[in-house]
Protein backbone atom coordinates (compact mmCIF):
# COMPACT_ATOMS: atom_id res chain seq x y z
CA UNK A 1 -12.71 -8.15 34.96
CA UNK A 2 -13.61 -11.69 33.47
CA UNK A 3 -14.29 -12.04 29.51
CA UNK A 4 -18.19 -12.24 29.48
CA UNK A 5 -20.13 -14.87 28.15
CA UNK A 6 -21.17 -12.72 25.19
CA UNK A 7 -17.66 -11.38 24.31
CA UNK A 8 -16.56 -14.98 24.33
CA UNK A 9 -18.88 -15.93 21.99
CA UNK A 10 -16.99 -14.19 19.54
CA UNK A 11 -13.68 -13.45 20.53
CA UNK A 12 -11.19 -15.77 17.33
CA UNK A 13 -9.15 -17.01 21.01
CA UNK A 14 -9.78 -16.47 24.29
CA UNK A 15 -7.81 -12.94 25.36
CA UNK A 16 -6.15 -12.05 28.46
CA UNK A 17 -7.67 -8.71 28.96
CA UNK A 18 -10.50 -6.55 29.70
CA UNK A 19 -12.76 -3.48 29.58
CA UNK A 20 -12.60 -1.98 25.99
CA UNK A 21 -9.93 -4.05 24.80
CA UNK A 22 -12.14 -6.76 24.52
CA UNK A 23 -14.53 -4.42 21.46
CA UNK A 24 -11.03 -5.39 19.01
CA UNK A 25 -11.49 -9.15 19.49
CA UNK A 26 -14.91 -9.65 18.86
CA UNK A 27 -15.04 -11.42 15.52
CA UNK A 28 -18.71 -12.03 14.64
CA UNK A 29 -21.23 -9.26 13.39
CA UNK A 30 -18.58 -7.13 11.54
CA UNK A 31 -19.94 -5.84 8.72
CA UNK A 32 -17.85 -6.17 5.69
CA UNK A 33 -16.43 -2.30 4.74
CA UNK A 34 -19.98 -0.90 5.10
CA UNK A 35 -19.17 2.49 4.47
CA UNK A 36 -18.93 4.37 1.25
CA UNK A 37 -17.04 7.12 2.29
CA UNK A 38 -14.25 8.83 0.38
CA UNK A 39 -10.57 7.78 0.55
CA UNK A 40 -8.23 9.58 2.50
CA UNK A 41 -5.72 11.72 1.01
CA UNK A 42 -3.27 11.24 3.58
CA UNK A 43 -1.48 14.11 5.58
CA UNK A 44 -2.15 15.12 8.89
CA UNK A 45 -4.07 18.11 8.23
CA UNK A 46 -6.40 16.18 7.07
CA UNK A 47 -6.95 14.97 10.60
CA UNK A 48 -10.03 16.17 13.31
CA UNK A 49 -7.85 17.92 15.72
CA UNK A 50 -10.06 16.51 18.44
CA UNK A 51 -9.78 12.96 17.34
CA UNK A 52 -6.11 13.48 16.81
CA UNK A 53 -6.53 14.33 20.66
CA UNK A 54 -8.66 11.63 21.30
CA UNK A 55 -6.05 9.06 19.88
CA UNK A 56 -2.95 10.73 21.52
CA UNK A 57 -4.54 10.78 25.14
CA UNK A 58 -6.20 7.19 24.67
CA UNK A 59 -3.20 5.27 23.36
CA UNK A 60 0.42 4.62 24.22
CA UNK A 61 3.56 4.68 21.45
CA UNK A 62 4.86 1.51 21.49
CA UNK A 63 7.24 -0.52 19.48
CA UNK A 64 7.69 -3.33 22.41
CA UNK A 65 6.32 -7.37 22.53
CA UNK A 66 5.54 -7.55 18.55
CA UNK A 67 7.35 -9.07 15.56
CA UNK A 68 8.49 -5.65 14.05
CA UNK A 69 10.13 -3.37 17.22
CA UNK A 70 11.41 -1.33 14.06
CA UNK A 71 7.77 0.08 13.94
CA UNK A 72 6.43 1.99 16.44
CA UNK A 73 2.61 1.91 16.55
CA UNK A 74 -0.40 3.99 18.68
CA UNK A 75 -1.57 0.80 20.58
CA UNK A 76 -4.02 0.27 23.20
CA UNK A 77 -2.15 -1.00 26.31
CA UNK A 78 -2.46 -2.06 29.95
CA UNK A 79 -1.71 1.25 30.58
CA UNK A 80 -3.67 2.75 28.73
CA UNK A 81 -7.31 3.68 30.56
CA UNK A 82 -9.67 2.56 28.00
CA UNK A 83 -8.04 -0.79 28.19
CA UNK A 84 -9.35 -1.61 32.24
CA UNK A 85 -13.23 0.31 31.12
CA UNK A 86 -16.59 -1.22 30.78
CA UNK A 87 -16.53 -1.79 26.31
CA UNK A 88 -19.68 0.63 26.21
CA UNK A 89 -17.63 3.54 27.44
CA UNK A 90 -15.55 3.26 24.14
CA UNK A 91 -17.35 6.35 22.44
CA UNK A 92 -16.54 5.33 19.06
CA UNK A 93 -16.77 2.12 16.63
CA UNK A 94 -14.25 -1.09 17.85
CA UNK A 95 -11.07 -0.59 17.90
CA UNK A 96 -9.81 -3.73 15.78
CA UNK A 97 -7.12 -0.96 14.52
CA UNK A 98 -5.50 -0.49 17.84
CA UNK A 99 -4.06 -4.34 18.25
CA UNK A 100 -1.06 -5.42 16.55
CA UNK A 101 -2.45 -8.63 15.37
CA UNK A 102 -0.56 -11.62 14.87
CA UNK A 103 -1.14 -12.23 11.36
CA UNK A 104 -0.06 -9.09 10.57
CA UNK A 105 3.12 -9.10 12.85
CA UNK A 106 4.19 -11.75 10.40
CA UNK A 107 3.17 -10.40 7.11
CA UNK A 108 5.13 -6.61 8.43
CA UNK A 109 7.82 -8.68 9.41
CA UNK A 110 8.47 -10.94 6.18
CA UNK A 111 8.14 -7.66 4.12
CA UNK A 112 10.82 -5.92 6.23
CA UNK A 113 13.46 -8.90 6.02
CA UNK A 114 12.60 -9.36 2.29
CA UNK A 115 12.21 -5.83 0.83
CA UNK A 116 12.64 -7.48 -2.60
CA UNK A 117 9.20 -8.57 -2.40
CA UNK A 118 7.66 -5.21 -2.46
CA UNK A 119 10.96 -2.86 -3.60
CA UNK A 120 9.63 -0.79 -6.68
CA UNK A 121 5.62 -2.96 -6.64
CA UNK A 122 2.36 -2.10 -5.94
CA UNK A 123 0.82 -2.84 -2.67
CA UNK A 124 -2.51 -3.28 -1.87
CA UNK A 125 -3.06 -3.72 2.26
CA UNK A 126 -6.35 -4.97 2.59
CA UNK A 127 -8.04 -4.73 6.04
CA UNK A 128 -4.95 -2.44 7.19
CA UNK A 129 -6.18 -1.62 10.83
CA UNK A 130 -2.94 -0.06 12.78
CA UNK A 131 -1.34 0.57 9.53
CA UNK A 132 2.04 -1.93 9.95
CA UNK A 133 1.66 -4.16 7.28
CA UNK A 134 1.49 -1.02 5.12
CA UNK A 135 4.38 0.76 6.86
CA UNK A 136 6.54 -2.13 6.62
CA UNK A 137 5.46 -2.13 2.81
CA UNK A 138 6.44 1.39 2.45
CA UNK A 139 9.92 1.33 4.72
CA UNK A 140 10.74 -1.24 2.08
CA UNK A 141 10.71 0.85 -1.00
CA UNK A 142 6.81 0.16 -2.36
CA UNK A 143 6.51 2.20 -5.25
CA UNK A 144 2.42 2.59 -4.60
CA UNK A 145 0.56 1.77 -1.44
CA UNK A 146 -2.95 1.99 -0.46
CA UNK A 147 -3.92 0.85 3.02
CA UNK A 148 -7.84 -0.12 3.73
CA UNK A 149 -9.89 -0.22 6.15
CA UNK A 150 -13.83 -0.04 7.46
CA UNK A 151 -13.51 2.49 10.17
CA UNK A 152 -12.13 6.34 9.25
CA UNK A 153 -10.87 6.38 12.62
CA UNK A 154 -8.23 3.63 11.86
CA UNK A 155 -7.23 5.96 8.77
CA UNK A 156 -6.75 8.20 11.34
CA UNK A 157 -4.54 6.37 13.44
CA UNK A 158 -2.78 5.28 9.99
CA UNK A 159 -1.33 8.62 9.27
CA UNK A 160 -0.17 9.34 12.75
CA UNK A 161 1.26 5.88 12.52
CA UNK A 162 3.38 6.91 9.50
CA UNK A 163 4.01 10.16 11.44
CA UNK A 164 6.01 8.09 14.20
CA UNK A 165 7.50 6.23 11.55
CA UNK A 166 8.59 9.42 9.91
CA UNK A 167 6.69 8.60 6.90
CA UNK A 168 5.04 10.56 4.44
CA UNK A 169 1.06 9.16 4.68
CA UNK A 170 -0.12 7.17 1.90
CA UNK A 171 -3.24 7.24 0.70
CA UNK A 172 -6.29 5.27 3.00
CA UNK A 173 -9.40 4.19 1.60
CA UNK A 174 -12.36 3.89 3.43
CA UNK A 175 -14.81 1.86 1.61
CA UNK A 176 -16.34 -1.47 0.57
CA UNK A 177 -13.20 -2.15 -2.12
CA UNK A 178 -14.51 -5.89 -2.31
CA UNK A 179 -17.45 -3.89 -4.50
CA UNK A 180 -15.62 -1.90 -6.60
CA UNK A 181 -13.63 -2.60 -10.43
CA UNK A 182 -10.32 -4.12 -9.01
CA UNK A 183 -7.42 -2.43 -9.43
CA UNK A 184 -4.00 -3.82 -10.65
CA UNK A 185 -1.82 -4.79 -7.68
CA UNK A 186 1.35 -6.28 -7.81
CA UNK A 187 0.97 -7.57 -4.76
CA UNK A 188 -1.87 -7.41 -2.23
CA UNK A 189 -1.69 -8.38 2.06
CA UNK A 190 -3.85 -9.08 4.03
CA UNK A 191 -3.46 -10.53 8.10
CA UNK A 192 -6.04 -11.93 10.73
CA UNK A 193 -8.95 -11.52 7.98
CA UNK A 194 -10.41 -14.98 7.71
CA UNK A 195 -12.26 -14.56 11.09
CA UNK A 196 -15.53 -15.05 9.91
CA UNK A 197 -17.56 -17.95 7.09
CA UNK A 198 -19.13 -15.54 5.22
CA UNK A 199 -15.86 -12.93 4.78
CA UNK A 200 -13.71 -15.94 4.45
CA UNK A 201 -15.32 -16.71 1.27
CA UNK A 202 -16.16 -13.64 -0.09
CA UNK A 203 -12.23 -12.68 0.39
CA UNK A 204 -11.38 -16.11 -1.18
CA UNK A 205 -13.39 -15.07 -4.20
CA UNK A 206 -12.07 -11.52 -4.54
CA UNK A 207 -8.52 -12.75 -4.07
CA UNK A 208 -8.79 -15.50 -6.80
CA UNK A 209 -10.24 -12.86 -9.55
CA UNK A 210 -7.08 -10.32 -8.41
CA UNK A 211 -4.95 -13.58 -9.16
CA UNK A 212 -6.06 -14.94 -12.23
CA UNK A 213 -7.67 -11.29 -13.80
CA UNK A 214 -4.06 -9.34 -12.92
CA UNK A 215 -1.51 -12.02 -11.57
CA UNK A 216 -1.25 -10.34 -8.48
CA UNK A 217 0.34 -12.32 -5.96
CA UNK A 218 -1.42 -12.30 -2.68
CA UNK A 219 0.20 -13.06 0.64
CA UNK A 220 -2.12 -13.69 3.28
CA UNK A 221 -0.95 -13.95 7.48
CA UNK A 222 -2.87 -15.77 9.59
CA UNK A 223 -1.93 -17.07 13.29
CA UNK A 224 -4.34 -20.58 12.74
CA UNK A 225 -7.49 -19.53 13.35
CA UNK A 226 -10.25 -22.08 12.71
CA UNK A 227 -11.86 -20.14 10.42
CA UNK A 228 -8.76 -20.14 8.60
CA UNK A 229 -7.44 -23.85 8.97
CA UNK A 230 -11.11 -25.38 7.98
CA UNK A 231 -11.13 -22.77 5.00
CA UNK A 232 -11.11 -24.62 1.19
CA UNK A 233 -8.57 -21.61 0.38
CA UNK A 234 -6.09 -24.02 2.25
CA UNK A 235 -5.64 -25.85 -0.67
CA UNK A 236 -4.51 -23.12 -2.62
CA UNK A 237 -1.91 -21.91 0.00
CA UNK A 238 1.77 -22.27 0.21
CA UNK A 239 3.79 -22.00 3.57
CA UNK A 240 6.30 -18.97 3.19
CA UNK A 241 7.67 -18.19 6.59
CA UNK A 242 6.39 -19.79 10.02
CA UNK A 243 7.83 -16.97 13.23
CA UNK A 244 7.24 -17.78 16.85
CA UNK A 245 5.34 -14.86 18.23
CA UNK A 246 6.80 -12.77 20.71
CA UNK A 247 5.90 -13.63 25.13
CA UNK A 248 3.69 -10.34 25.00
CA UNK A 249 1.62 -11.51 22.03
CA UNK A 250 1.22 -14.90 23.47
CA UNK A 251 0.24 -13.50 26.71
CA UNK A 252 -2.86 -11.29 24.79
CA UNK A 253 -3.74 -13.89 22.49
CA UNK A 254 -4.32 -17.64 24.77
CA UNK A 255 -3.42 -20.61 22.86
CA UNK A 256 -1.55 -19.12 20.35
CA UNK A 257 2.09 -19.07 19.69
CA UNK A 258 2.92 -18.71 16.01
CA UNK A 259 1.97 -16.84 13.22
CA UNK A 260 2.30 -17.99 9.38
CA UNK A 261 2.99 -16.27 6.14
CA UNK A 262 1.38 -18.11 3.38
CA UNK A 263 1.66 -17.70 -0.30
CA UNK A 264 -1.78 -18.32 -1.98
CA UNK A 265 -1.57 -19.48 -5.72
CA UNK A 266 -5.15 -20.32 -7.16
């Protein structure tokens, strides 16, 4: 199946895939954490026992063709069937949280090589989606970690991430955290989040009052997306670690073939 016009319209790079896969690449028309709903409290009992079906059918374990094979992560895959369907037969909100993203294959995989960046800090994953960023936070000795997200049903898929992990869940908040009093972080992350003007700036804002209110550092992963590169925040970034993506990652994401860690200091 060929990406349609419309998906291409707002797809960050043109994707080799199809069907339902292509709901996690559109970029445009996201609303920015529009729910208010409550935070999860993370266990698995906390999870719908027919979503937690849902996700187990609909997804494949993988640790395979990403930056981090230490993590293993409920992925959509060629294999799986919702990958091949028509997007509309996807019953539930897109699935940005089941693709490893390249931004945050970088971030997951600087934190795991340099646990001393996170060993005994606060962490702050904003815009978790499958959870990795977070994990890799965690299997590095975080003292405090709270993953975000828009969609409850990537919380979901965060705790049985941690499950396969053999992690206890951390907490997951669902809910427009750009709104709220800002917390003290020692450190916040964020990957593949300056997809879009209006977030880009907004995020650019948020980060710089986290910085200069709290001196959190921030470290931000982004594979080069224009949104990104034409972004004024580039001149308050700092190159930390450049990795060659892996042939899998390449093959899903056209035109790219690196992903950057960058260090932003306001």
């Amino acid at each position: 199946m060929a990406l349609s016009l419309g998906w291409r319209a707002f797809a960050p790079f043109p994707m080799n895939c199809c069907g339902v896969f292509l709901k996690a690449v559109r970029s445009s028309g996201l609303p920015l954490f529009p729910w208010g709903r409550c935070p999860w409290r993370g266990t698995g009992r906390f999870l719908d026992p027919e979503m937690k079906a849902f996700l187990e059918e609909n997804t494949e374990v993988t640790s395979s063709g990403s930056l981090t094979p230490e993590i293993q992560l409920r992925l959509l895959t060629p294999r799986c069937k919702f990958w091949w369907e028509r997007a509309d037969l996807w019953p539930h909100s897109d699935p940005y949280w089941a693709i490893y993203w390249p931004g945050g294959q970088a971030l997951s995989r600087y934190l795991l090589d340099n646990p001393d960046v996170v060993r005994g800090k606060s962490v702050l994953d904003l815009g978790s989606g499958c959870g990795a960023t977070a994990i890799a936070a965690k299997m590095s000795g975080a003292s405090r970690i709270l993953a975000t997200d828009i969609d409850p049903i990537a919380g979901m898929a965060i705790i049985l991430n941690c499950e396969l992990n053999q992690l206890n869940p951390f907490p997951i908040l669902i809910k427009n955290i750009l709104d709220l009093e800002q917390d003290k972080w020692d450190l916040v992350v964020l990957g593949d989040m300056f997809y879009d003007e209006d977030l880009a700036d907004s995020l650019h804002q948020w980060l710089k009052n986290c910085f200069w209110i709290h001196r959190t550092q921030v470290l931000i992963g982004d594979p080069g997306r224009p949104q990104f590169r034409g972004h004024s925040i580039q001149h308050q970034l700092h190159k930390v670690v450049e990795y060659s993506l892996p042939e899998p990652t390449r093959q899903e994401n056209n035109g790219l073939t690196t992903s950057t860690v960058w260090d932003f200091q306001p």
